[in-house]
N, C-alpha and C. Protein backbone atom coordinates (compact mmCIF):
# COMPACT_ATOMS: atom_id res chain seq x y z
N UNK A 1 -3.97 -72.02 12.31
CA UNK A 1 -4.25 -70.71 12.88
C UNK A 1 -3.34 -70.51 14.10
N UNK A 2 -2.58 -69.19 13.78
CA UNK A 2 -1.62 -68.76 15.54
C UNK A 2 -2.60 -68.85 16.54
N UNK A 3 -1.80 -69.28 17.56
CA UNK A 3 -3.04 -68.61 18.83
C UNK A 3 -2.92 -66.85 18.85
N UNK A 4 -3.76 -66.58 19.86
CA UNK A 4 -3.85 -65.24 20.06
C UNK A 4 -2.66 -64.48 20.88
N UNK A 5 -2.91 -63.34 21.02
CA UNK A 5 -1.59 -63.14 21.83
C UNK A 5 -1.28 -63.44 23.54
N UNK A 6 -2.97 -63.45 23.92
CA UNK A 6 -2.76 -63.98 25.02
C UNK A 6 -2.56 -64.83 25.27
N UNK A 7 -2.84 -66.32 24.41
CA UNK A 7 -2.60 -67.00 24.42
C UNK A 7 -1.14 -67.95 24.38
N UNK A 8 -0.24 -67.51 23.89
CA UNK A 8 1.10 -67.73 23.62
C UNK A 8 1.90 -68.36 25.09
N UNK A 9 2.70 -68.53 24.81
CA UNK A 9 2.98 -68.95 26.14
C UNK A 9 3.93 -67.98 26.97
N UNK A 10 3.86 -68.20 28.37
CA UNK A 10 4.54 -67.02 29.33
C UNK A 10 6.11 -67.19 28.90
N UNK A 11 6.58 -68.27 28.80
CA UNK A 11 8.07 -68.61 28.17
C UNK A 11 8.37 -68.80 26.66
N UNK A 12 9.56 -68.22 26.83
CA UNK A 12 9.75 -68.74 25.09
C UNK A 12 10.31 -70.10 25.22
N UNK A 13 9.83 -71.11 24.33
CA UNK A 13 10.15 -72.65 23.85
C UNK A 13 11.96 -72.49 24.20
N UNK A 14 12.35 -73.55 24.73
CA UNK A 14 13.33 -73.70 25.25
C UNK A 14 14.29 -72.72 25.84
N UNK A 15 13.72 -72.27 26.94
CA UNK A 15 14.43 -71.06 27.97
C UNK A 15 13.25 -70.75 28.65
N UNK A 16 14.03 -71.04 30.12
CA UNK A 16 13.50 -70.98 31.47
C UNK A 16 13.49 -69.68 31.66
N UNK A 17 15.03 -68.67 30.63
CA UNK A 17 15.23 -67.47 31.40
C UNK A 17 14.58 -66.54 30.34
N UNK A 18 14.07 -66.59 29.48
CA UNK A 18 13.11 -65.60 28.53
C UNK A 18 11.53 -66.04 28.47
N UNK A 19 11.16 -64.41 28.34
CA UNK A 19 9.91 -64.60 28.41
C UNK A 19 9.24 -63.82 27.56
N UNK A 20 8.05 -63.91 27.08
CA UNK A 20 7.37 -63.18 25.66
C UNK A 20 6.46 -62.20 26.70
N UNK A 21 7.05 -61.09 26.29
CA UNK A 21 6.24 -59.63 26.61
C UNK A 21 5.40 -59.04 25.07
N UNK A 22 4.39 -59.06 25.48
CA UNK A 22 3.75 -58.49 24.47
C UNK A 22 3.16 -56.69 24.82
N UNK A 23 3.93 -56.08 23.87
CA UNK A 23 3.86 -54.40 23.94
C UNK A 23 2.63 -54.05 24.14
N UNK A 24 1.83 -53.07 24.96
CA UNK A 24 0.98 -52.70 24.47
C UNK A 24 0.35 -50.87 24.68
N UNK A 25 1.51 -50.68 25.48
CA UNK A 25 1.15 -49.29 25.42
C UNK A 25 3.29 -48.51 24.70
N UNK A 26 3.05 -48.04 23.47
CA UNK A 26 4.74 -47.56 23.47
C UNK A 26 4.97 -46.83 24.24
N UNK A 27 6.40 -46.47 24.52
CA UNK A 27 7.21 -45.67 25.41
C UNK A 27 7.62 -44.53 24.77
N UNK A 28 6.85 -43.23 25.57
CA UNK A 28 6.69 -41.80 24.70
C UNK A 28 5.27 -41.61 25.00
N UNK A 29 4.20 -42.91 24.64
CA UNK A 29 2.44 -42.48 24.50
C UNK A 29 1.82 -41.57 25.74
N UNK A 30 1.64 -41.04 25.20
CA UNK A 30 0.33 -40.64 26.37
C UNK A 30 -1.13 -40.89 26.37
N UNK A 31 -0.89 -42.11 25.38
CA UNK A 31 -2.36 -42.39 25.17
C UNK A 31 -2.29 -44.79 25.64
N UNK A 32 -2.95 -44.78 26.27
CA UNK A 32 -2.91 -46.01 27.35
C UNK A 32 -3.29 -46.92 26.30
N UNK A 33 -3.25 -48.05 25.70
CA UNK A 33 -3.69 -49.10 25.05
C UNK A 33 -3.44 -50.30 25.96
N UNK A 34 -4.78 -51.13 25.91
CA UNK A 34 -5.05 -52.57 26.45
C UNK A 34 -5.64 -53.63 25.50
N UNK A 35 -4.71 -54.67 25.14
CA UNK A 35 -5.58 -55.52 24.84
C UNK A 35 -6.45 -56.30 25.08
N UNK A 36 -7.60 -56.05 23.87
CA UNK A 36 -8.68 -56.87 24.32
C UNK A 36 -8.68 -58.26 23.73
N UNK A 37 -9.26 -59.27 24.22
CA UNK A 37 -8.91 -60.95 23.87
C UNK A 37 -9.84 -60.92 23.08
N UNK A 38 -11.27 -60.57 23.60
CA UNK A 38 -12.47 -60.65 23.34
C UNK A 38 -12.37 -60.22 21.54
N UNK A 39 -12.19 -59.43 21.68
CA UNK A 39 -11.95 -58.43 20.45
C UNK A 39 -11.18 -58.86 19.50
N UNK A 40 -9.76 -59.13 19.75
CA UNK A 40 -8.80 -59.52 18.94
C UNK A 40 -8.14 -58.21 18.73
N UNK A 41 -8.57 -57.41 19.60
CA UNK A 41 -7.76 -56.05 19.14
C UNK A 41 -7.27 -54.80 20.27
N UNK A 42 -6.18 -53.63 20.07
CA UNK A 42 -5.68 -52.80 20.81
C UNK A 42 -6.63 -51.89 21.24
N UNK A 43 -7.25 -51.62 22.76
CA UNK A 43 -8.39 -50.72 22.70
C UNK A 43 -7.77 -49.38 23.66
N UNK A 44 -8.14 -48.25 23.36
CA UNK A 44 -7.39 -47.29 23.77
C UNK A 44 -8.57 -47.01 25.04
N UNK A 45 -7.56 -46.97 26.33
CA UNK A 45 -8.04 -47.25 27.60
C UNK A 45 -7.86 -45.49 28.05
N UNK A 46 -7.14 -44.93 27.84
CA UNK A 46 -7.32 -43.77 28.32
C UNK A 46 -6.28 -42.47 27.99
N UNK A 47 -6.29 -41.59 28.19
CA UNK A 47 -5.13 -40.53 27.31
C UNK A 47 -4.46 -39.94 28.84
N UNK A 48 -3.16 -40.07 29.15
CA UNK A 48 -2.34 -39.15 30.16
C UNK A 48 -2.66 -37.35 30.41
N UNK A 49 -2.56 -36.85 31.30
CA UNK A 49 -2.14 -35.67 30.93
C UNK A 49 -1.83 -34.71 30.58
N UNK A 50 -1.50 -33.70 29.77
CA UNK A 50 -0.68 -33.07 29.19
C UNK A 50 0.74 -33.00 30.13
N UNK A 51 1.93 -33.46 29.13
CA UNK A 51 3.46 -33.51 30.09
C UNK A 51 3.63 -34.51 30.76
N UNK A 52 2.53 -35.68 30.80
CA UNK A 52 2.87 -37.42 30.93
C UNK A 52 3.01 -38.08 29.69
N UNK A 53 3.72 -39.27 30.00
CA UNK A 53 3.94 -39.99 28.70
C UNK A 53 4.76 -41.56 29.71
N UNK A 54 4.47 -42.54 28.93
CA UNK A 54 4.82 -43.90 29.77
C UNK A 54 6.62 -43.70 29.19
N UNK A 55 7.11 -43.82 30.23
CA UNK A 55 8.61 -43.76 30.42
C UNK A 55 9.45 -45.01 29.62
N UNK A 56 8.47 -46.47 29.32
CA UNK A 56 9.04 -47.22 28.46
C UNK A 56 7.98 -47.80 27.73
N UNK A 57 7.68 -48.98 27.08
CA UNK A 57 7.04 -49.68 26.90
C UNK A 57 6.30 -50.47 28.11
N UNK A 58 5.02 -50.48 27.67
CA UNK A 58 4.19 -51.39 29.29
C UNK A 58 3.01 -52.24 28.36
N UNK A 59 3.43 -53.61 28.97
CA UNK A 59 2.62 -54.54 28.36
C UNK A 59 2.48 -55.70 29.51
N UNK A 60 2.10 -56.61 29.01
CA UNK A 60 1.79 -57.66 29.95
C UNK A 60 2.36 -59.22 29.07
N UNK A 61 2.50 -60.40 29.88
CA UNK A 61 3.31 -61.17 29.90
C UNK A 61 2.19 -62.33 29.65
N UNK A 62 1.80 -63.12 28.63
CA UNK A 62 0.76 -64.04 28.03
C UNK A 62 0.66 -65.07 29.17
N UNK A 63 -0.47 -65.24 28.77
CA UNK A 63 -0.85 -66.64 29.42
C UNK A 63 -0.55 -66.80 31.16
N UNK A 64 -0.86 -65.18 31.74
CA UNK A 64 -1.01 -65.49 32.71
C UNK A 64 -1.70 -64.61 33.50
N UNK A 65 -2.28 -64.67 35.33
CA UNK A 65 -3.35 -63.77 35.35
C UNK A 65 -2.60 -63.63 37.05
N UNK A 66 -2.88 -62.60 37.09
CA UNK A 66 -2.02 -61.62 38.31
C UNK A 66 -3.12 -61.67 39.15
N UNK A 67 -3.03 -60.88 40.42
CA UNK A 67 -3.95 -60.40 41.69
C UNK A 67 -5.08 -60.07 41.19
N UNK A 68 -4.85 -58.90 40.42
CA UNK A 68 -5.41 -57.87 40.00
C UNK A 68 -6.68 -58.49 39.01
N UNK A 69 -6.12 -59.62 38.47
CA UNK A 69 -7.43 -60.61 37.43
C UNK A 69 -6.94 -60.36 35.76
N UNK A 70 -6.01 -59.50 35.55
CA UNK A 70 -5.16 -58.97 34.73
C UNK A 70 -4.31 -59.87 34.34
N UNK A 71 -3.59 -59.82 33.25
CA UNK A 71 -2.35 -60.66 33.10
C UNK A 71 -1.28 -59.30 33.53
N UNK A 72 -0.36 -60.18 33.91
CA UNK A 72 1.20 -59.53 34.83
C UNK A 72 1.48 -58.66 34.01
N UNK A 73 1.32 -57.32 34.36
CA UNK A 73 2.48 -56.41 33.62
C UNK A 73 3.48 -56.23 33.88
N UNK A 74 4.13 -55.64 32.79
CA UNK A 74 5.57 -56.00 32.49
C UNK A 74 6.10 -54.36 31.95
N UNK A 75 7.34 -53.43 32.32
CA UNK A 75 7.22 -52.67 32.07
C UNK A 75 8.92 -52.75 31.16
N UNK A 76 8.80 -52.83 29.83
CA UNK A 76 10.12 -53.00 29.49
C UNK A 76 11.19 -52.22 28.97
N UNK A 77 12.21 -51.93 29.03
CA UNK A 77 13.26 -51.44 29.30
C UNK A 77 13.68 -51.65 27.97
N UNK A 78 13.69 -50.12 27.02
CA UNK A 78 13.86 -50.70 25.26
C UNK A 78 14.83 -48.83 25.55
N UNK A 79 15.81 -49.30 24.23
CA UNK A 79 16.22 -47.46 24.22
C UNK A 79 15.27 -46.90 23.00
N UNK A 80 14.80 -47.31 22.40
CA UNK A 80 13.21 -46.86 21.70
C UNK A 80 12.06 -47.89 21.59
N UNK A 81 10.98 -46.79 21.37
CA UNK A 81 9.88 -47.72 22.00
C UNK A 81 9.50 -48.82 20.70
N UNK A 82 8.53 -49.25 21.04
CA UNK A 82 8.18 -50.60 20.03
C UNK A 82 7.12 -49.95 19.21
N UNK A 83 5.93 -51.10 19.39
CA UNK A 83 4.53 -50.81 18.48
C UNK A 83 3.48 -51.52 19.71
N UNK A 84 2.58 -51.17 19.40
CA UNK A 84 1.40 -52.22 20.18
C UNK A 84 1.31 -53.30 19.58
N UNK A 85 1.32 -54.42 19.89
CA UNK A 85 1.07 -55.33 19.30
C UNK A 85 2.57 -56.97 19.06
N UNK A 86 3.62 -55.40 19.38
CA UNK A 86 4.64 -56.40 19.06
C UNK A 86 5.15 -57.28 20.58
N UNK A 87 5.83 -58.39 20.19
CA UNK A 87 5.82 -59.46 20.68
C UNK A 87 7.62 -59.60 20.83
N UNK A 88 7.88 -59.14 22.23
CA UNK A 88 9.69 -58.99 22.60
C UNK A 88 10.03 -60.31 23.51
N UNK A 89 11.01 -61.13 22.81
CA UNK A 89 11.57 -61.87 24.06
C UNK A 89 12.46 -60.92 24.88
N UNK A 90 12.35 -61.39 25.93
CA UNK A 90 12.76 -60.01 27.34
C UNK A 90 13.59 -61.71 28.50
N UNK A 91 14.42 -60.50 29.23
CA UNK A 91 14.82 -61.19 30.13
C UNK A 91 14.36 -60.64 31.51
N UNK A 92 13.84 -61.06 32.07
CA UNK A 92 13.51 -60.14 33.71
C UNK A 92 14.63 -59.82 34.65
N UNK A 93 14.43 -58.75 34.94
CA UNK A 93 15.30 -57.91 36.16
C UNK A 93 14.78 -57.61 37.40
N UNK A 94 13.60 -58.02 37.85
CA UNK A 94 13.39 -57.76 38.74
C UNK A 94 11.66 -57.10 38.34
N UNK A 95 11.22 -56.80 40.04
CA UNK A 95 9.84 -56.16 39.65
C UNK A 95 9.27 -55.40 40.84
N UNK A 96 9.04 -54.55 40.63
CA UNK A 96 8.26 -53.61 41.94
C UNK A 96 7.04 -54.00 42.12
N UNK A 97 7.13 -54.54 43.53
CA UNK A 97 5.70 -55.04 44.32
C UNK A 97 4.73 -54.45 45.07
N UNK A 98 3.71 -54.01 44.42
CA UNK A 98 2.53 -52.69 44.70
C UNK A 98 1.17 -53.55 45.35
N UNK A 99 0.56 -52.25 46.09
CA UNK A 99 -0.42 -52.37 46.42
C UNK A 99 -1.38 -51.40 45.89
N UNK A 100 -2.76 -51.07 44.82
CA UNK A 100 -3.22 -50.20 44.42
C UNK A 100 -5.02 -50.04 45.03
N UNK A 101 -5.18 -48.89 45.46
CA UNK A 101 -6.53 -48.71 45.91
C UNK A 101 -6.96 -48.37 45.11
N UNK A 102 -8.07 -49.43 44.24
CA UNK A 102 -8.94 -49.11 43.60
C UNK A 102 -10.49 -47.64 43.45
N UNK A 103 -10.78 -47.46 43.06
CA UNK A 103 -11.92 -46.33 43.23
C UNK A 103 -12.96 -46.85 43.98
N UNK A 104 -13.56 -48.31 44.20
CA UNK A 104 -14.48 -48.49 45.31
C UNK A 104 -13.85 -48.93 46.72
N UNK A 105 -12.55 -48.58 46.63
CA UNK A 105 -12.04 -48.44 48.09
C UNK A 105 -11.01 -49.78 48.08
N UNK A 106 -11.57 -50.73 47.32
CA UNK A 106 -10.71 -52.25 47.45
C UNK A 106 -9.26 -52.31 47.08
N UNK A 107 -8.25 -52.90 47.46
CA UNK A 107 -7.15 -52.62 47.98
C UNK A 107 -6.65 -54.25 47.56
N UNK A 108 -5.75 -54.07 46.22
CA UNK A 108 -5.65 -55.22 45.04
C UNK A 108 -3.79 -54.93 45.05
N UNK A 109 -2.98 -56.49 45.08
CA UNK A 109 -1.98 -56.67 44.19
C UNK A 109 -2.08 -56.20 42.59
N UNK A 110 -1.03 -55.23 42.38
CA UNK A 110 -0.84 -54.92 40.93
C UNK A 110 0.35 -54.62 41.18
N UNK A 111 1.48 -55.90 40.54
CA UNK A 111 2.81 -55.99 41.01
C UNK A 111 3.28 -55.43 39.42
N UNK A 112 4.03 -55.01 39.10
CA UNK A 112 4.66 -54.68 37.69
C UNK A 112 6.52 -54.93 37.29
N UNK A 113 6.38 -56.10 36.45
CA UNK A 113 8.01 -56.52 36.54
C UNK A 113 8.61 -55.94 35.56
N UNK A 114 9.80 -55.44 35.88
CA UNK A 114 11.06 -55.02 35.00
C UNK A 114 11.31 -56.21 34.13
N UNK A 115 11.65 -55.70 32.78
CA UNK A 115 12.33 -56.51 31.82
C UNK A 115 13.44 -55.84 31.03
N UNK A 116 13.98 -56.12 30.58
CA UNK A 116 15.00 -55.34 29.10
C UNK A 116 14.54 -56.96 27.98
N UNK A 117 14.96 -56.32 27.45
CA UNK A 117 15.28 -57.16 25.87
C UNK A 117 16.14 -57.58 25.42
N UNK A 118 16.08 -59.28 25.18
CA UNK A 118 16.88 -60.24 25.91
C UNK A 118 18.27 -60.35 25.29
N UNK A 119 17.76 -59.68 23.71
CA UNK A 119 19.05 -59.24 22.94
C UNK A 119 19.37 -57.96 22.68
N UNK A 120 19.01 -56.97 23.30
CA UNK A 120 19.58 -55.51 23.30
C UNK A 120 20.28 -55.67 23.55
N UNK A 121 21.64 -54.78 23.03
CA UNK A 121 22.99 -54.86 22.91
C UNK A 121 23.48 -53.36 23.83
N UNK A 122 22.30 -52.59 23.95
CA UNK A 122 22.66 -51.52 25.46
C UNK A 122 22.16 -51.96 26.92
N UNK A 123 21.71 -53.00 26.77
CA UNK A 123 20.83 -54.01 28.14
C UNK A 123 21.76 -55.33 28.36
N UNK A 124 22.55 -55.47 27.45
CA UNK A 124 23.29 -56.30 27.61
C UNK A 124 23.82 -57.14 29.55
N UNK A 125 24.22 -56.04 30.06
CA UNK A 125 24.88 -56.26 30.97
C UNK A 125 23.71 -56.17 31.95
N UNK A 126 22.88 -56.16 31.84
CA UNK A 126 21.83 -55.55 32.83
C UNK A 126 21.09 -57.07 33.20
N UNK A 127 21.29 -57.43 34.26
CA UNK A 127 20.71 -58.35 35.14
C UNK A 127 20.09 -58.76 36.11
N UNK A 128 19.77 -57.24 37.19
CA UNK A 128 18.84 -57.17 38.23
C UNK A 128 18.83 -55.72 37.94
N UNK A 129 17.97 -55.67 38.93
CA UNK A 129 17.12 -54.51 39.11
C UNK A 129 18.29 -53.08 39.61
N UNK A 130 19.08 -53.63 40.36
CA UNK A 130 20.09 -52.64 41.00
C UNK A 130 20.91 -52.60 39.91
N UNK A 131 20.88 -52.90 38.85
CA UNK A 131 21.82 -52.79 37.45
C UNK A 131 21.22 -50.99 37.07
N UNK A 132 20.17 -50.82 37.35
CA UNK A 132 19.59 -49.71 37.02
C UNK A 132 19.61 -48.63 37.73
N UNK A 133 20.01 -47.40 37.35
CA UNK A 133 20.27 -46.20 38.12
C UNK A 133 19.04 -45.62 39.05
N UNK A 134 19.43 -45.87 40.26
CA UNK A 134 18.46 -45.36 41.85
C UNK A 134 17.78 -44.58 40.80
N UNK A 135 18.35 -43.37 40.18
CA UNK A 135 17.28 -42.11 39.78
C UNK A 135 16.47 -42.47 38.69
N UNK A 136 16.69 -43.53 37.82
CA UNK A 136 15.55 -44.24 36.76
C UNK A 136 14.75 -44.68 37.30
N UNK A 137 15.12 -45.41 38.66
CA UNK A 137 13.98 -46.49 39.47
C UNK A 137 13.34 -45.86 40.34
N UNK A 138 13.85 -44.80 40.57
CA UNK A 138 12.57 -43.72 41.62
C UNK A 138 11.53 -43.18 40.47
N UNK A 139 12.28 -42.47 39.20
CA UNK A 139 11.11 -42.01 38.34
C UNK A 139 10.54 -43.18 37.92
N UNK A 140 10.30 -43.93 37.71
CA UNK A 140 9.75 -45.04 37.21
C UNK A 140 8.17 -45.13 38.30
N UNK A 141 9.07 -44.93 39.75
CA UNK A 141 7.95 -45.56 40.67
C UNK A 141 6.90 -44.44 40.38
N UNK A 142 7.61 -43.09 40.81
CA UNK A 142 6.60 -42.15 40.38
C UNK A 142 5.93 -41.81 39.65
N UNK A 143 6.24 -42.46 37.76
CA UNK A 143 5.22 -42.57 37.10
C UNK A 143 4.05 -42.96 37.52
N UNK A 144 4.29 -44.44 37.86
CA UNK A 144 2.98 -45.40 38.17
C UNK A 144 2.26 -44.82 39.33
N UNK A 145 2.98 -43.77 40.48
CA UNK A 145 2.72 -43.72 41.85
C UNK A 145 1.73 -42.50 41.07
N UNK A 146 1.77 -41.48 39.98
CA UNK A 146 1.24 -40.22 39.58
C UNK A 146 0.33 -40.88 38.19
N UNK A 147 0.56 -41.96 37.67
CA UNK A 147 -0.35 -42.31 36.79
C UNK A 147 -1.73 -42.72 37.36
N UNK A 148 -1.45 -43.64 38.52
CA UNK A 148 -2.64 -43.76 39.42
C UNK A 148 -3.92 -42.70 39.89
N UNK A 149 -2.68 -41.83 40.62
CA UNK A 149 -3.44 -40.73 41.13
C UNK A 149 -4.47 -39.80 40.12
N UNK A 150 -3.67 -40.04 38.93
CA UNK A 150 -4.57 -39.32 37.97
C UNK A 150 -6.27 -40.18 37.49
N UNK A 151 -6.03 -41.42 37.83
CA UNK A 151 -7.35 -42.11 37.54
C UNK A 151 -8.08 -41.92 38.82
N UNK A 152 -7.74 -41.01 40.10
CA UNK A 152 -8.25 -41.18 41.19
C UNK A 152 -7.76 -42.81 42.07
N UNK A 153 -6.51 -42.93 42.00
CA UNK A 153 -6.50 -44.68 42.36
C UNK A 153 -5.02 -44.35 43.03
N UNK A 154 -5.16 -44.85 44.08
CA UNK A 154 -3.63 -44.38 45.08
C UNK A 154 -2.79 -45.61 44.82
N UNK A 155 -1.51 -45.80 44.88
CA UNK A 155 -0.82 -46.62 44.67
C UNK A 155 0.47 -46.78 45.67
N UNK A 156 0.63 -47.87 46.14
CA UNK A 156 1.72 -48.22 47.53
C UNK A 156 2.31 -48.65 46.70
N UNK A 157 3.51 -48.51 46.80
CA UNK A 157 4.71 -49.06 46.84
C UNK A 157 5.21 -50.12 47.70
N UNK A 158 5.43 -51.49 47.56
CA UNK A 158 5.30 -52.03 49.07
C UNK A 158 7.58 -52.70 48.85
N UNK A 159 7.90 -52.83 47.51
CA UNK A 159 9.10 -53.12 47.85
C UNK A 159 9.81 -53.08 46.37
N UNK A 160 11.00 -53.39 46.09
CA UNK A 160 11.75 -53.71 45.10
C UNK A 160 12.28 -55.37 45.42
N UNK A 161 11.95 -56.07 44.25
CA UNK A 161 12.65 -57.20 44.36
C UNK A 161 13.16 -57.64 42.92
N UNK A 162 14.57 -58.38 43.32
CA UNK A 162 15.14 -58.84 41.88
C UNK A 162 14.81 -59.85 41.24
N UNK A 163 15.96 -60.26 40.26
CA UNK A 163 15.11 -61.49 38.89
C UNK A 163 14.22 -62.70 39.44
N UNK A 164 15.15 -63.22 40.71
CA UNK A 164 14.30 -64.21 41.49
C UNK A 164 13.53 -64.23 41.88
N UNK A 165 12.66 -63.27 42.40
CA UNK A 165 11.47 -63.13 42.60
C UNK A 165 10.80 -62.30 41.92
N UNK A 166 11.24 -61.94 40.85
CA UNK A 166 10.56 -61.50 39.46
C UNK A 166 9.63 -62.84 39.29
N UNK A 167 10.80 -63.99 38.53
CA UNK A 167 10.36 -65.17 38.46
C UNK A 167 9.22 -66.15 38.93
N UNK A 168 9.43 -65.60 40.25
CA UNK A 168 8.12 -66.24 41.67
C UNK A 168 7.16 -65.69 41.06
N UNK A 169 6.66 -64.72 41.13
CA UNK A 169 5.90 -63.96 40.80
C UNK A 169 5.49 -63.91 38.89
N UNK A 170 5.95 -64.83 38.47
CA UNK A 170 5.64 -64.80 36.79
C UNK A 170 4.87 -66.34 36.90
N UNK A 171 5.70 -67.38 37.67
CA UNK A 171 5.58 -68.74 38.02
C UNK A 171 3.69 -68.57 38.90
N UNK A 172 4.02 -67.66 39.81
CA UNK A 172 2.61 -68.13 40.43
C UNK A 172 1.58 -67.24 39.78
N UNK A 173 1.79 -66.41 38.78
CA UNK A 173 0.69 -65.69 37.83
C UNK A 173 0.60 -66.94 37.14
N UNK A 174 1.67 -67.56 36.18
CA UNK A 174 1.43 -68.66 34.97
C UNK A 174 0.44 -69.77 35.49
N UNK A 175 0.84 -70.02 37.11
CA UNK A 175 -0.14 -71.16 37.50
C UNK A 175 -1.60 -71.14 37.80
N UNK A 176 -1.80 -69.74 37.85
CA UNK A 176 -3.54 -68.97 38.26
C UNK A 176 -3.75 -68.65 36.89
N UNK A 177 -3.67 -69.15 35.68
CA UNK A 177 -4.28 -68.68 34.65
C UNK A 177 -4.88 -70.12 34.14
N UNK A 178 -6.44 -70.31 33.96
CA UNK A 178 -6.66 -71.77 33.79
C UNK A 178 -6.36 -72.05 32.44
């Protein structure tokens, strides 16, 4: 029997520098999917807007558990979107480091790392975060900064950092997951 998807491991088997992102909301949706462990299955967490839609693929990174009690999301960088469910080796570029006020006031790490795909052949060259055009990486923030707001949940921005401390930050999620 496979393990599950959370279960899998945060790295792919021989490479330090890839890592298994598992899809779970496509890029285009306006409709939010989370997986559930419990379940074994994609549960639809909530519908955008009218005139929102997630700017790429957003999933989270196995076998590991963030601030937030979440496993690390991961927001990845595809020139079309995937499926829920599917399973991308990705290379990290970096990751924007947030602070989000929850609805009972509490005030939680929910850091979200850049990836591309480790063999896209238009991501190719793309290796940090500043590989990416200022005006992609401002709309990007503002998704998340206006996706928030729409659940009633404010969201800081606290910095941009590249692959290396992408990494930190994948390393000390992988080690808080028992």
């Amino acid at each position: 029997m496979s393990p599950a998807l959370h279960q899998l491991p945060a790295h792919v088997p021989h490479s330090r520098s890839r890592v298994h992102v598992v899809v779970e909301t496509p890029k285009g949706s306006r409709n939010k999917f989370a997986f559930e462990p419990d379940l074994g299955v994609f549960k639809l967490k909530g519908t955008l807007p009218e005139g929102h839609s997630f700017p790429f693929d957003f999933g989270f990174v196995p076998s590991t558990k963030a601030a937030d009690g979440d496993p690390l999301d991961v927001l990845l960088i595809l020139p079309a979107p995937a499926f829920a469910g599917c399973v991308v080796e990705a290379r990290l570029i970096g990751a924007i480091e947030v602070e989000q006020q929850e609805k009972d006031g509490q005030v939680v790490r929910n850091d979200r790392l850049l990836a591309v795909a480790a063999d896209s052949r238009e991501h190719q060259g793309m290796r940090e975060i500043t590989d990416l055009p200022k005006e992609q990486l401002h709309e990007i923030e503002h998704f998340f900064i206006s996706y928030n707001a729409v659940k009633g949940q404010e969201l800081k921005i606290l910095r941009r950092v590249g692959s290396e401390r992408a990494h930190a930050l994948l390393a000390q999620a992988a080690a808080a997951k028992p």
